[in-house]
N, C-alpha and C. Protein backbone atom coordinates (compact mmCIF):
# COMPACT_ATOMS: atom_id res chain seq x y z
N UNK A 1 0.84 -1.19 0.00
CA UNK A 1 0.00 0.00 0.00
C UNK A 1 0.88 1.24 0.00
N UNK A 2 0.20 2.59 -0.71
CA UNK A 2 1.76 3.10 -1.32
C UNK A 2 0.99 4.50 0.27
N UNK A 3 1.89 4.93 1.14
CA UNK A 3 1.36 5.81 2.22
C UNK A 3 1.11 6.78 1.54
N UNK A 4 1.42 7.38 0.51
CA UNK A 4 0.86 8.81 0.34
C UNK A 4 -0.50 9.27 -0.55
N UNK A 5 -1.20 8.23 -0.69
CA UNK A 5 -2.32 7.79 -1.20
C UNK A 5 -3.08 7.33 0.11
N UNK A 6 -4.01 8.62 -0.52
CA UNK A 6 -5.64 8.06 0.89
C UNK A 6 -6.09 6.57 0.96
N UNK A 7 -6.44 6.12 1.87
CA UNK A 7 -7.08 4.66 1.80
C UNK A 7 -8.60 5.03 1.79
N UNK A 8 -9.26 4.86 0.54
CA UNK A 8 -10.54 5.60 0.19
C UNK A 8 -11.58 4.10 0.11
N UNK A 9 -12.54 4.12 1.05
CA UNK A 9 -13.23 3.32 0.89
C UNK A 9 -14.30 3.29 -0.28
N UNK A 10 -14.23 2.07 -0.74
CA UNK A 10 -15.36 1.69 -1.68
C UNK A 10 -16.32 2.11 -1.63
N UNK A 11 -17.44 2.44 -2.92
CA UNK A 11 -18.42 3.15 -3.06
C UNK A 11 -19.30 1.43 -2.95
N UNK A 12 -20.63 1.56 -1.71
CA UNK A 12 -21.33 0.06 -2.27
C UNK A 12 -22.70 0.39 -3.15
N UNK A 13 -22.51 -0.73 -3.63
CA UNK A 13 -23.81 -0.80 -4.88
C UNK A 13 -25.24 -0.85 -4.55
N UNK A 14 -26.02 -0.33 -4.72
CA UNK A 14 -27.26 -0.18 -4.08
C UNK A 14 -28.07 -1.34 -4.84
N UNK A 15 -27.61 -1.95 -5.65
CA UNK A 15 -28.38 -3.01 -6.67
C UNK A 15 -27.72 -4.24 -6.50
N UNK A 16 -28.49 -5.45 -6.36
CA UNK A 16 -27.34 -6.84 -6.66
C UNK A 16 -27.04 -6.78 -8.17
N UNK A 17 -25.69 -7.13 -8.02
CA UNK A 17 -25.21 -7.09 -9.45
C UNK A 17 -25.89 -8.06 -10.29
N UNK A 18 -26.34 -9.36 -10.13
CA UNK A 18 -27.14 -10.49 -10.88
C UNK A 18 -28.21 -9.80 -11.02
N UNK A 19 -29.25 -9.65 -10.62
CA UNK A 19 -31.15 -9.40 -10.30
C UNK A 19 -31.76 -8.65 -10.57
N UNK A 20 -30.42 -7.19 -10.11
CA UNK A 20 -30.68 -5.75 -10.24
C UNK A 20 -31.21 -5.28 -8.87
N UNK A 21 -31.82 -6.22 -8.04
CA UNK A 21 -32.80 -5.60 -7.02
C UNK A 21 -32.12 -5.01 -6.30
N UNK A 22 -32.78 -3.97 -5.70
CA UNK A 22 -32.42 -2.84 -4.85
C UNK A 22 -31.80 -3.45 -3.03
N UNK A 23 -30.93 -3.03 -2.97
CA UNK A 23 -30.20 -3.78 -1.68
C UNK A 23 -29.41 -2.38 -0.44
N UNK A 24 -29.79 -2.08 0.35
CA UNK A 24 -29.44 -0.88 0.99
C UNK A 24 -27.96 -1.71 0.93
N UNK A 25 -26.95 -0.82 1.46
CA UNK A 25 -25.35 -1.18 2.03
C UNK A 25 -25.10 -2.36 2.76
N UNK A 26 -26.02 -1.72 4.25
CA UNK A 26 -25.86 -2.99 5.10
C UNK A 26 -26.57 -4.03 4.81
N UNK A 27 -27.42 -4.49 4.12
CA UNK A 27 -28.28 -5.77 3.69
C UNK A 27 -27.12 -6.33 2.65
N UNK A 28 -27.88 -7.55 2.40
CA UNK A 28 -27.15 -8.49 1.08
C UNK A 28 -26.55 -9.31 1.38
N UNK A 29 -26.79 -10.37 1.22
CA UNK A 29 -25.86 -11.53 1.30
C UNK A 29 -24.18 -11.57 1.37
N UNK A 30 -23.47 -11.21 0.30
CA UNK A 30 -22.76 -10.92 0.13
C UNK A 30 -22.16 -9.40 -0.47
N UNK A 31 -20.81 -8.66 0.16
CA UNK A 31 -20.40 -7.66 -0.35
C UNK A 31 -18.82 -8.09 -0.69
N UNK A 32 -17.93 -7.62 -1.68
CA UNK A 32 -16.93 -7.77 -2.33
C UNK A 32 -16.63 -6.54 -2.59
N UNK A 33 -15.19 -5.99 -2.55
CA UNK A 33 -14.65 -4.96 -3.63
C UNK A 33 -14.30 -5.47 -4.98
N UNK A 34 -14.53 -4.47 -5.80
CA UNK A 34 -13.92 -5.03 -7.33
C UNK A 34 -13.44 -3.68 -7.93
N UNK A 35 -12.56 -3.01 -7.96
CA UNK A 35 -12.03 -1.78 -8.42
C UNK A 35 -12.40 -0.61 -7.44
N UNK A 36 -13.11 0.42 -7.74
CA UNK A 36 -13.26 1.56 -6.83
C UNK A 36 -15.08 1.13 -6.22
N UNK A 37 -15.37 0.00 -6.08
CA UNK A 37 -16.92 -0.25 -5.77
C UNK A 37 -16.63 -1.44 -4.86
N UNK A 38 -18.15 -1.71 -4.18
CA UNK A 38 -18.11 -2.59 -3.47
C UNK A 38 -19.25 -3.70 -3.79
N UNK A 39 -19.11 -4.83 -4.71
CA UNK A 39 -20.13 -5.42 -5.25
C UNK A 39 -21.44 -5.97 -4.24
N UNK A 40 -22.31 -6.03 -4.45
CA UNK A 40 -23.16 -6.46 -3.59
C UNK A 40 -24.46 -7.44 -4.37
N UNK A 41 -24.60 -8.94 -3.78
CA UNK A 41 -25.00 -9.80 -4.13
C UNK A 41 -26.30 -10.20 -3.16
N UNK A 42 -27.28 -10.09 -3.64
CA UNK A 42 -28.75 -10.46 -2.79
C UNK A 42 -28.79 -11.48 -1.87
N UNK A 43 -28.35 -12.54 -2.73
CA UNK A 43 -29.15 -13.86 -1.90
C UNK A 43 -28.04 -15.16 -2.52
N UNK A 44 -28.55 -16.22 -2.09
CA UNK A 44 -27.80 -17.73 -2.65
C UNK A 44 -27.92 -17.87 -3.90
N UNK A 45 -28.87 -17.69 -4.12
CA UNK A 45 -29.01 -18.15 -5.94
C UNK A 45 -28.43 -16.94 -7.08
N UNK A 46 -28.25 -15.60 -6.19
CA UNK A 46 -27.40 -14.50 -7.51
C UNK A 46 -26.24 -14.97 -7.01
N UNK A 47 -25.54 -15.44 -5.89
CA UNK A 47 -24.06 -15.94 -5.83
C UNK A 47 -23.84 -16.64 -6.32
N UNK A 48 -24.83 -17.70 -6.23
CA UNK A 48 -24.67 -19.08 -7.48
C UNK A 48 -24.12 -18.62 -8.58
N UNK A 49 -25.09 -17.77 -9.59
CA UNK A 49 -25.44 -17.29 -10.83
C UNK A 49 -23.93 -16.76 -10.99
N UNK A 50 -23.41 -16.06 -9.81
CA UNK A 50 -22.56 -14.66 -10.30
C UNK A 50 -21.02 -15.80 -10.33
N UNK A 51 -21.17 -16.66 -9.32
CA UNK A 51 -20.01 -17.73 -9.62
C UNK A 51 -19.74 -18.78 -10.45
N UNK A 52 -20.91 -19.07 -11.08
CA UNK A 52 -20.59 -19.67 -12.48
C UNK A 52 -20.38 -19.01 -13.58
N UNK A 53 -20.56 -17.52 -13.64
CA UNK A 53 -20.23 -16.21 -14.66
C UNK A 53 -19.85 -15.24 -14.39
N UNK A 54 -18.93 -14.90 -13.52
CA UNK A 54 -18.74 -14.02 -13.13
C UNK A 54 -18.28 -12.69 -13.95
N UNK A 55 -18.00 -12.66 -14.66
CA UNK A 55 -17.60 -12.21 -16.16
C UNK A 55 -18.52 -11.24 -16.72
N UNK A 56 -19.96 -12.19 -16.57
CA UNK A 56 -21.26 -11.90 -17.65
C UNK A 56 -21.64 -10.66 -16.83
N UNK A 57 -21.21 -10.75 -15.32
CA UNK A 57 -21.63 -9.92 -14.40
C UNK A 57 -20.95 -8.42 -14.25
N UNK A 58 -19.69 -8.47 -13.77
CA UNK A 58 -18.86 -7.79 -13.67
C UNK A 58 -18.63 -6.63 -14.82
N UNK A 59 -19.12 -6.90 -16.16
CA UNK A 59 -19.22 -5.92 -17.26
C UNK A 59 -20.68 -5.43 -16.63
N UNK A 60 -21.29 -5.50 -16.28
CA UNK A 60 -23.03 -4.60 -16.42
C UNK A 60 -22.82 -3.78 -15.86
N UNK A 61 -23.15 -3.13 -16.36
CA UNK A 61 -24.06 -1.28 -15.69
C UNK A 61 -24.61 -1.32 -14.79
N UNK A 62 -24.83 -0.86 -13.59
CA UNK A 62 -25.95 -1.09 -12.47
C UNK A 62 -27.18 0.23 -13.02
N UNK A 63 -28.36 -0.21 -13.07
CA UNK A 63 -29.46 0.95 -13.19
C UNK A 63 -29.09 2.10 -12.42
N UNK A 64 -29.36 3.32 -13.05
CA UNK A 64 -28.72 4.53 -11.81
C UNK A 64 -30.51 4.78 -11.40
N UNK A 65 -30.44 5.17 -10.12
CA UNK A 65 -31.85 5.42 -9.85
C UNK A 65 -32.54 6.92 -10.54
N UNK A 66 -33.71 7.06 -11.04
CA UNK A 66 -34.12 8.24 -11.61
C UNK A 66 -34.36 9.70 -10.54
N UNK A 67 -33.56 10.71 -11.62
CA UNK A 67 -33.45 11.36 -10.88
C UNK A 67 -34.79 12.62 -10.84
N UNK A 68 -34.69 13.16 -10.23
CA UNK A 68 -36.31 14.93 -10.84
C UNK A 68 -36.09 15.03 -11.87
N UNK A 69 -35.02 15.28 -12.62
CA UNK A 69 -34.81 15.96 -13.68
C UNK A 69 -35.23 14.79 -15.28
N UNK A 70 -35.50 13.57 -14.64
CA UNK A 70 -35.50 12.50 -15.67
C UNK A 70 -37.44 12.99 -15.57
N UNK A 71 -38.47 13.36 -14.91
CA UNK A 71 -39.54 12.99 -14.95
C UNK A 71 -39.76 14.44 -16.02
């Protein structure tokens, strides 16, 4: 770890990465870092999903939630 660089915690995902469904921080089965984020996985069966493809996963977009300006 290089000291003159902040130790900046991960941004977490408000969506499971498999499902999409909406997951506050502290909920979710599982949380992971993967670059500057903190992945977050619902339940047994999107870990399943996300560990036999993890790949298929790791490229997606998470939905951004709509904002005022979108209505």
């Amino acid at each position: 770890m290089n000291p003159s660089m902040p130790n900046k915690e991960p941004e977490y995902d408000t969506q499971c990465l498999v499902c999409l469904r909406s997951v506050r921080p502290d909920d979710g089965m599982v949380h992971f870092p993967f670059e500057d984020r903190m992945i977050t996985l619902c339940c047994p069966l999107c870990y399943a999903a996300f560990q036999t493809e993890p790949q298929t996963y790791l490229g997606r977009e998470l939905r951004r939630p709509p904002e005022a300006s979108d209505f």
